[in-house]
PDB file of N, CA and C in Angstrom:
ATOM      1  N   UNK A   1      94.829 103.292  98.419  1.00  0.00           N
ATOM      2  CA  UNK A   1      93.634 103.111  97.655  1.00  0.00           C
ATOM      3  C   UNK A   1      93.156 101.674  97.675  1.00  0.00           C
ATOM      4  N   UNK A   2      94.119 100.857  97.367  1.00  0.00           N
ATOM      5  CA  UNK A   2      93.532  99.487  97.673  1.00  0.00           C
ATOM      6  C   UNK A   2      93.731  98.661  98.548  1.00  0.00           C
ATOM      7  N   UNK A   3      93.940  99.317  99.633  1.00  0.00           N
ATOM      8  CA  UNK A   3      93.797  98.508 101.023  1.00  0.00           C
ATOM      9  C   UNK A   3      92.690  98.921 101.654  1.00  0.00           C
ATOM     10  N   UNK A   4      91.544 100.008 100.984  1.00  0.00           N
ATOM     11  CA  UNK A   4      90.884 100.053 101.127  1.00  0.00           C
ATOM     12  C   UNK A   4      89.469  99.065 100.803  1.00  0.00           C
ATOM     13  N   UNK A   5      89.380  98.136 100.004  1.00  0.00           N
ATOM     14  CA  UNK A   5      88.444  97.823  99.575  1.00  0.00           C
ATOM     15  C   UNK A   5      88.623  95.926  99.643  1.00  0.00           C
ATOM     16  N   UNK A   6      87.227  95.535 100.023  1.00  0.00           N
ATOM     17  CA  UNK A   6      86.935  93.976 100.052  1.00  0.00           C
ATOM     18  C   UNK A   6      86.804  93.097  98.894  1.00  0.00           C
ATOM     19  N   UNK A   7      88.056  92.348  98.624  1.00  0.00           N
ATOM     20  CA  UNK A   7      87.937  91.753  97.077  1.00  0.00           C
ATOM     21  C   UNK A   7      87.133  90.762  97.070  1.00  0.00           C
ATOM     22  N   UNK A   8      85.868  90.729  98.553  1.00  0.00           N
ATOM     23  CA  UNK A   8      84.722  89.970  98.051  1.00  0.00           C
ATOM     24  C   UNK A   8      83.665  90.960  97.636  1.00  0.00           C
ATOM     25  N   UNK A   9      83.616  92.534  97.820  1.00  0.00           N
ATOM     26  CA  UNK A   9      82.508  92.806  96.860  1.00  0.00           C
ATOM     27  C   UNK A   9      82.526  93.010  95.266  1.00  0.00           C
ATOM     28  N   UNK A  10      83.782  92.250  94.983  1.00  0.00           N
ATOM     29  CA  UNK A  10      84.131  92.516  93.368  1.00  0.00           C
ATOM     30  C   UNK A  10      83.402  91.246  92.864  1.00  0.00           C
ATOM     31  N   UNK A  11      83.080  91.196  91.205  1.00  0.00           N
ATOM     32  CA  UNK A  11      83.298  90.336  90.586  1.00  0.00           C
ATOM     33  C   UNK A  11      84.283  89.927  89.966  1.00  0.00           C
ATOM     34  N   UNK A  12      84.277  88.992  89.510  1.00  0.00           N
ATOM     35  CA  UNK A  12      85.733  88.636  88.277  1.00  0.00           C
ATOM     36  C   UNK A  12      85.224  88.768  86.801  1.00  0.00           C
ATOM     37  N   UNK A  13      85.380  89.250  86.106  1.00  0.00           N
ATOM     38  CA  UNK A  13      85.245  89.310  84.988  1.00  0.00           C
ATOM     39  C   UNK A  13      85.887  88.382  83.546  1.00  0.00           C
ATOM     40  N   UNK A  14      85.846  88.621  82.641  1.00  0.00           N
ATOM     41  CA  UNK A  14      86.479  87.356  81.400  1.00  0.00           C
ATOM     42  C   UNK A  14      88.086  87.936  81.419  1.00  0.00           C
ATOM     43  N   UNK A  15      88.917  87.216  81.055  1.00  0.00           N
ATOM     44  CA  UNK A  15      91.089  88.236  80.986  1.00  0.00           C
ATOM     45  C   UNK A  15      90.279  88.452  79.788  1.00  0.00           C
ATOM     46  N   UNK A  16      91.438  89.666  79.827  1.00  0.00           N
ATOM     47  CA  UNK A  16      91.632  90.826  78.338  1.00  0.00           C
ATOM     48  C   UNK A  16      92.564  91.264  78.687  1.00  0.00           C
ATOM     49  N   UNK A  17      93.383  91.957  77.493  1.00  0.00           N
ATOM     50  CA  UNK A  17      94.553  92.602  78.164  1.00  0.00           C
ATOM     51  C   UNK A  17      94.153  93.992  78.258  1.00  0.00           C
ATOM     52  N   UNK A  18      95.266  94.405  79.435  1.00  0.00           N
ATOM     53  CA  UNK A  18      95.173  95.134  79.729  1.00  0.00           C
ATOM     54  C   UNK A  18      94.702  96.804  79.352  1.00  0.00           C
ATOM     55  N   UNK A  19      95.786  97.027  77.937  1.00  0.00           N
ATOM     56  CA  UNK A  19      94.898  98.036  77.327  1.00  0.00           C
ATOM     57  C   UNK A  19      93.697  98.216  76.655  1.00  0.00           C
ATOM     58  N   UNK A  20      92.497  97.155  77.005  1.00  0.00           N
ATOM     59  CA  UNK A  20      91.569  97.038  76.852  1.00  0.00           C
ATOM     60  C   UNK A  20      90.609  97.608  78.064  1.00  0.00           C
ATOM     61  N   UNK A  21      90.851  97.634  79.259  1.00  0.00           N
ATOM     62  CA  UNK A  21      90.703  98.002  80.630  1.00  0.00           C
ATOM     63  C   UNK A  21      90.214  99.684  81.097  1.00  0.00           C
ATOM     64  N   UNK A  22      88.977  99.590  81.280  1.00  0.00           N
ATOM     65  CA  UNK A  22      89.219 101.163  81.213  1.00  0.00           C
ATOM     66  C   UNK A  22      90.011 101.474  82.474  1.00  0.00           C
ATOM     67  N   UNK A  23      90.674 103.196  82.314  1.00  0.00           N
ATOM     68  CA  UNK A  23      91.167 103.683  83.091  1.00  0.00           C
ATOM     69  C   UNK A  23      90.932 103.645  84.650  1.00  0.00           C
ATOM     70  N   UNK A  24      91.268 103.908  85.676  1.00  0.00           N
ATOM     71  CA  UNK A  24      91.119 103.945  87.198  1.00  0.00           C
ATOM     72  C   UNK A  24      89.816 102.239  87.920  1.00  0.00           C
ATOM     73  N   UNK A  25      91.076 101.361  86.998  1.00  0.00           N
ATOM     74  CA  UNK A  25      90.014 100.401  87.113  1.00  0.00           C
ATOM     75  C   UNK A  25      90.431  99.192  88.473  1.00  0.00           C
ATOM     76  N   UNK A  26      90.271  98.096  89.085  1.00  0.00           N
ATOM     77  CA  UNK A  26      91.180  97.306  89.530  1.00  0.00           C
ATOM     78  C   UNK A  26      91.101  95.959  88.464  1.00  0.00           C
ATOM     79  N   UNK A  27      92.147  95.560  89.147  1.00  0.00           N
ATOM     80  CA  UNK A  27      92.594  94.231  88.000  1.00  0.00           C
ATOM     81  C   UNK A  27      93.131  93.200  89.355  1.00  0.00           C
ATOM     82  N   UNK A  28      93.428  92.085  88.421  1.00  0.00           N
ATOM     83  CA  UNK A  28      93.926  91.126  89.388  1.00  0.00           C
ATOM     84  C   UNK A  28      94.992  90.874  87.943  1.00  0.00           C
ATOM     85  N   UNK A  29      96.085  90.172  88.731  1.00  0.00           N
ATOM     86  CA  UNK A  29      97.225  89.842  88.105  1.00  0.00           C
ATOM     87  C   UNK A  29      97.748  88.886  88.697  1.00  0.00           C
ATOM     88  N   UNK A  30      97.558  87.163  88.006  1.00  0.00           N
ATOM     89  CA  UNK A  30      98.014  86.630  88.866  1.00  0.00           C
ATOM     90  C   UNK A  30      97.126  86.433  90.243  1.00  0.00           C
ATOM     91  N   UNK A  31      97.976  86.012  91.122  1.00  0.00           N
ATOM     92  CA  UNK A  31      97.149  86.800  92.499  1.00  0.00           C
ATOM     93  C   UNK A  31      97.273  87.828  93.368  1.00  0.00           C
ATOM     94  N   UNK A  32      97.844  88.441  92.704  1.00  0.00           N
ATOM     95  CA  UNK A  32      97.751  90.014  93.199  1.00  0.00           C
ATOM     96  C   UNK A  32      96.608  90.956  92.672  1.00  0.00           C
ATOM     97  N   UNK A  33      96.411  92.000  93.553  1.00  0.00           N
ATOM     98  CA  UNK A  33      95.065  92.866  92.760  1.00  0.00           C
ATOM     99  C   UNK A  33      95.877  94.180  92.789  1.00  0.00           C
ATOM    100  N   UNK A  34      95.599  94.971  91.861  1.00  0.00           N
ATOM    101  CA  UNK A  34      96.404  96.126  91.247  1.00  0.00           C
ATOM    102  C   UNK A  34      95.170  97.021  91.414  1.00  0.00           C
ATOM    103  N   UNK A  35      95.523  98.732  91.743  1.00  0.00           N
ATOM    104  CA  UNK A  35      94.556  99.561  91.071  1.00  0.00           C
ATOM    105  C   UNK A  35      95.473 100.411  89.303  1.00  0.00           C
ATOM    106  N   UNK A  36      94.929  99.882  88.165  1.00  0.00           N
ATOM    107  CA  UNK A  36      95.078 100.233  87.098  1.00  0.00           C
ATOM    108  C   UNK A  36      94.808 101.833  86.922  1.00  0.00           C
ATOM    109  N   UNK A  37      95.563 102.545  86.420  1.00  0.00           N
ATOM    110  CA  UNK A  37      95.136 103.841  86.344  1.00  0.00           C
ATOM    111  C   UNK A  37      95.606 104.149  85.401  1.00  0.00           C
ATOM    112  N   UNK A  38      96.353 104.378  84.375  1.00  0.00           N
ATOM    113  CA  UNK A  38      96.632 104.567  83.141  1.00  0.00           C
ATOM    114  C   UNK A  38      97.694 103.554  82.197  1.00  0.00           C
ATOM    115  N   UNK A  39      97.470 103.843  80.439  1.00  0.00           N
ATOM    116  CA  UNK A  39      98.772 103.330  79.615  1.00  0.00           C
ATOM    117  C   UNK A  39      99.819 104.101  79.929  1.00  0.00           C
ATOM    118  N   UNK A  40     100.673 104.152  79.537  1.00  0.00           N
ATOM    119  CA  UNK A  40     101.735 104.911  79.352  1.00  0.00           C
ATOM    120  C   UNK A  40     103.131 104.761  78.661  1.00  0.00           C
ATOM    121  N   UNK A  41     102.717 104.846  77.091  1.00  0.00           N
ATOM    122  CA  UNK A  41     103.303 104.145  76.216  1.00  0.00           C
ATOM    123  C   UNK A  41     102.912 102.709  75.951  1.00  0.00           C
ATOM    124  N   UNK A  42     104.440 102.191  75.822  1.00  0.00           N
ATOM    125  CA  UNK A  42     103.792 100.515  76.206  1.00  0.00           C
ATOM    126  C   UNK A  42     103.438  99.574  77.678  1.00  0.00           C
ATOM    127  N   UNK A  43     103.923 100.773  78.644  1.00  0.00           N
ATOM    128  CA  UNK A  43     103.684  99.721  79.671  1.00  0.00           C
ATOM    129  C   UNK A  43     102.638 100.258  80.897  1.00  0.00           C
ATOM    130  N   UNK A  44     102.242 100.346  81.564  1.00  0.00           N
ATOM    131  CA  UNK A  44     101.157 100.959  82.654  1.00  0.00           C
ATOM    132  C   UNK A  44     101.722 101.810  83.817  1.00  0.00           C
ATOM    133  N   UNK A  45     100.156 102.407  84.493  1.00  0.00           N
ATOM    134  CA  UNK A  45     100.947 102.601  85.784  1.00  0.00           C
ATOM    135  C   UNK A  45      99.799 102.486  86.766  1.00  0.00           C
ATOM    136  N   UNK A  46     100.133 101.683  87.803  1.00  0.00           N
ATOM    137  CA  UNK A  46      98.927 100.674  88.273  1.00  0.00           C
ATOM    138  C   UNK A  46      99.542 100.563  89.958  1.00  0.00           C
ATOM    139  N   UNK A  47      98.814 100.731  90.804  1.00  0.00           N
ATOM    140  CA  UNK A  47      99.729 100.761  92.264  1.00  0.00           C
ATOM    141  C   UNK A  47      99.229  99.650  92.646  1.00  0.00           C
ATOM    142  N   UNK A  48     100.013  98.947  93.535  1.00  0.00           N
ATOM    143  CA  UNK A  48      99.768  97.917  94.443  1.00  0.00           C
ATOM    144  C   UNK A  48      98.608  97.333  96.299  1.00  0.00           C
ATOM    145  N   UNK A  49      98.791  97.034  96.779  1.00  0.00           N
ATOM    146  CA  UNK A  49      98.121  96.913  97.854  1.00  0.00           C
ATOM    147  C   UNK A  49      99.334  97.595  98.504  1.00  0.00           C
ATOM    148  N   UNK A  50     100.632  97.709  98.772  1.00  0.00           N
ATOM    149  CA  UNK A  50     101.206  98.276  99.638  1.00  0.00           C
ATOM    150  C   UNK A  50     102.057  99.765  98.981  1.00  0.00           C
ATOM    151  N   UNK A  51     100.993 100.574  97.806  1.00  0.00           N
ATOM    152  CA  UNK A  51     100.592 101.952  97.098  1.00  0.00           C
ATOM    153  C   UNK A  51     102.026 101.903  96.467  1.00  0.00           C
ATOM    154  N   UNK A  52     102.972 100.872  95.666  1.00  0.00           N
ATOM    155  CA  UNK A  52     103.543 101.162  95.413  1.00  0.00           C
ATOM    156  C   UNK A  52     103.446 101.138  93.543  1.00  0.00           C
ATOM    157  N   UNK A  53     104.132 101.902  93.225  1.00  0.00           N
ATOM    158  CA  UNK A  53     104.509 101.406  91.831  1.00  0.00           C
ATOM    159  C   UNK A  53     104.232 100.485  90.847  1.00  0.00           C
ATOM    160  N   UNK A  54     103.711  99.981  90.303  1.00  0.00           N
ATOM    161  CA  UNK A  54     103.623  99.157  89.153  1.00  0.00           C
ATOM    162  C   UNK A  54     103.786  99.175  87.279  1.00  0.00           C
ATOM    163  N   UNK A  55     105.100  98.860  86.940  1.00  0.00           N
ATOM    164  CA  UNK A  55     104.420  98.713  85.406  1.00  0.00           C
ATOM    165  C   UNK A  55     104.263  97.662  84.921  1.00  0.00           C
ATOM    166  N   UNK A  56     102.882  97.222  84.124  1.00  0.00           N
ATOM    167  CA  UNK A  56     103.381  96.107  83.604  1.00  0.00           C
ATOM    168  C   UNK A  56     103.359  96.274  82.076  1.00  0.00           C
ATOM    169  N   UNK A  57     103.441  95.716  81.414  1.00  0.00           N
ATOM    170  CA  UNK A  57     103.081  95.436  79.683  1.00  0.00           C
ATOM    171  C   UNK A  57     101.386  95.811  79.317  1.00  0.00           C
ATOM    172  N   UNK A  58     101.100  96.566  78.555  1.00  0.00           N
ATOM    173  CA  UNK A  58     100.061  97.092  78.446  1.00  0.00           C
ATOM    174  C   UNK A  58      99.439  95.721  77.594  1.00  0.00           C
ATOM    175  N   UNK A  59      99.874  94.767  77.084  1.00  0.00           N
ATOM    176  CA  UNK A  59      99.076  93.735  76.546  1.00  0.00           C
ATOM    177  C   UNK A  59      99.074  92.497  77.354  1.00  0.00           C
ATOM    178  N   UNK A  60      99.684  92.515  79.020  1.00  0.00           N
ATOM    179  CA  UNK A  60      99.488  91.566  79.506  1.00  0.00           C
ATOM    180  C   UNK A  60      97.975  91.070  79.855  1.00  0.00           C
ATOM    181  N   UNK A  61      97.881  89.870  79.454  1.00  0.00           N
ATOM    182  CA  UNK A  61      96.327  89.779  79.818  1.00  0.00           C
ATOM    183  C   UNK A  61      96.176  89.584  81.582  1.00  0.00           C
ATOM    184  N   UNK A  62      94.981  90.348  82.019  1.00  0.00           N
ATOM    185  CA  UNK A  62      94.410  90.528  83.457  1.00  0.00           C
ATOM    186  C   UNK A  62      92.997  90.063  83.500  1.00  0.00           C
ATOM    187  N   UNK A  63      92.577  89.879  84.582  1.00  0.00           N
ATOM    188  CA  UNK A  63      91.037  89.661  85.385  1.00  0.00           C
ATOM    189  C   UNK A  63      90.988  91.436  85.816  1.00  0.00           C
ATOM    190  N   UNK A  64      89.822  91.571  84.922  1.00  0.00           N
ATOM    191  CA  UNK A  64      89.092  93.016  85.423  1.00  0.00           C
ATOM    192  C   UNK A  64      88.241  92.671  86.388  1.00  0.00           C
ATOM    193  N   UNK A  65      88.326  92.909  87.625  1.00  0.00           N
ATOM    194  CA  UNK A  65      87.279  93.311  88.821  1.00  0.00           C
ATOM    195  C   UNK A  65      86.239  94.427  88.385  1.00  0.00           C
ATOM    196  N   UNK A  66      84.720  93.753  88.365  1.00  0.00           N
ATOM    197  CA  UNK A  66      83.665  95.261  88.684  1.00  0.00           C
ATOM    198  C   UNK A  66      83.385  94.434  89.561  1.00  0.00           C
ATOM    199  N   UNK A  67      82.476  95.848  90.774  1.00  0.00           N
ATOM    200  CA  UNK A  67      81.903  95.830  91.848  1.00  0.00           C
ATOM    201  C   UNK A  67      80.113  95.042  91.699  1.00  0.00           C
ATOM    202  N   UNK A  68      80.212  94.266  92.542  1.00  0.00           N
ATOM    203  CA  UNK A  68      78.860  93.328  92.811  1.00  0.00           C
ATOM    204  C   UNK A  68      77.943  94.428  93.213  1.00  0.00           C
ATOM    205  N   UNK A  69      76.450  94.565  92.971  1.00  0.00           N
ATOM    206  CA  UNK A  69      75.637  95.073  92.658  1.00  0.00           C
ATOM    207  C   UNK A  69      75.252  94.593  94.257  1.00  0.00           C
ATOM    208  N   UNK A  70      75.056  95.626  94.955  1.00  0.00           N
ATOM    209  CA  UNK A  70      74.141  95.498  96.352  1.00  0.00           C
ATOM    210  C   UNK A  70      72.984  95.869  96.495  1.00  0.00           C
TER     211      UNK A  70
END
Protein backbone atom coordinates (compact mmCIF):
# COMPACT_ATOMS: atom_id res chain seq x y z
CA UNK A 1 0.00 0.00 0.00
CA UNK A 2 2.63 2.41 0.63
CA UNK A 3 5.12 1.81 -1.76
CA UNK A 4 2.67 2.80 -3.74
CA UNK A 5 2.42 6.43 -3.39
CA UNK A 6 4.78 9.82 -3.86
CA UNK A 7 5.43 11.50 -0.46
CA UNK A 8 5.72 14.58 -2.67
CA UNK A 9 2.02 14.65 -3.46
CA UNK A 10 1.27 14.81 0.32
CA UNK A 11 1.13 17.67 2.55
CA UNK A 12 2.38 17.81 6.09
CA UNK A 13 0.05 18.74 8.37
CA UNK A 14 0.30 20.28 12.34
CA UNK A 15 1.60 16.64 15.04
CA UNK A 16 -1.35 15.42 16.99
CA UNK A 17 -1.38 12.29 18.39
CA UNK A 18 -2.19 9.73 16.97
CA UNK A 19 -5.63 8.79 18.21
CA UNK A 20 -6.68 11.90 16.96
CA UNK A 21 -5.95 10.69 13.23
CA UNK A 22 -8.68 9.49 11.32
CA UNK A 23 -8.71 5.91 10.38
CA UNK A 24 -6.91 4.49 6.96
CA UNK A 25 -4.86 7.58 7.11
CA UNK A 26 -0.85 8.02 6.38
CA UNK A 27 1.32 9.51 9.00
CA UNK A 28 4.91 10.16 9.20
CA UNK A 29 6.77 9.11 12.31
CA UNK A 30 9.87 10.40 12.74
CA UNK A 31 11.13 9.75 9.28
CA UNK A 32 9.38 7.03 8.42
CA UNK A 33 5.81 7.18 6.75
CA UNK A 34 3.30 4.62 8.08
CA UNK A 35 -0.18 3.73 6.55
CA UNK A 36 -2.38 4.18 9.94
CA UNK A 37 -5.38 2.04 9.88
CA UNK A 38 -6.79 1.53 13.17
CA UNK A 39 -6.61 1.96 17.45
CA UNK A 40 -6.52 -1.04 18.98
CA UNK A 41 -6.76 -0.65 22.54
CA UNK A 42 -3.86 1.37 23.52
CA UNK A 43 -1.63 0.87 20.80
CA UNK A 44 -2.26 0.88 16.74
CA UNK A 45 -2.03 -1.02 13.77
CA UNK A 46 -0.34 0.85 11.01
CA UNK A 47 1.93 -1.01 8.18
CA UNK A 48 5.11 0.12 6.98
CA UNK A 49 6.76 0.84 3.50
CA UNK A 50 8.06 -2.74 3.48
CA UNK A 51 3.82 -3.90 4.50
CA UNK A 52 4.96 -4.91 7.64
CA UNK A 53 3.47 -4.61 11.03
CA UNK A 54 3.40 -1.70 13.16
CA UNK A 55 2.27 -0.79 16.73
CA UNK A 56 2.82 2.19 18.13
CA UNK A 57 1.25 4.06 21.29
CA UNK A 58 -1.98 5.47 20.31
CA UNK A 59 -0.90 8.93 21.97
CA UNK A 60 2.34 9.12 20.21
CA UNK A 61 2.34 12.37 18.57
CA UNK A 62 2.67 12.07 14.41
CA UNK A 63 2.68 14.37 11.16
CA UNK A 64 -0.68 13.53 9.41
CA UNK A 65 -0.07 13.53 5.59
CA UNK A 66 -3.26 14.82 3.34
CA UNK A 67 -2.95 14.68 -0.31
CA UNK A 68 -2.05 18.11 -2.27
CA UNK A 69 -4.92 19.27 -4.26
CA UNK A 70 -4.12 18.87 -8.16
Amino acid sequence: MISEIDINDWDKQDPIPLYSVPNKSYVQVGDETLFFDHIDGMYSFCMNAANEVVHIAAFTVVVPLKRKDV
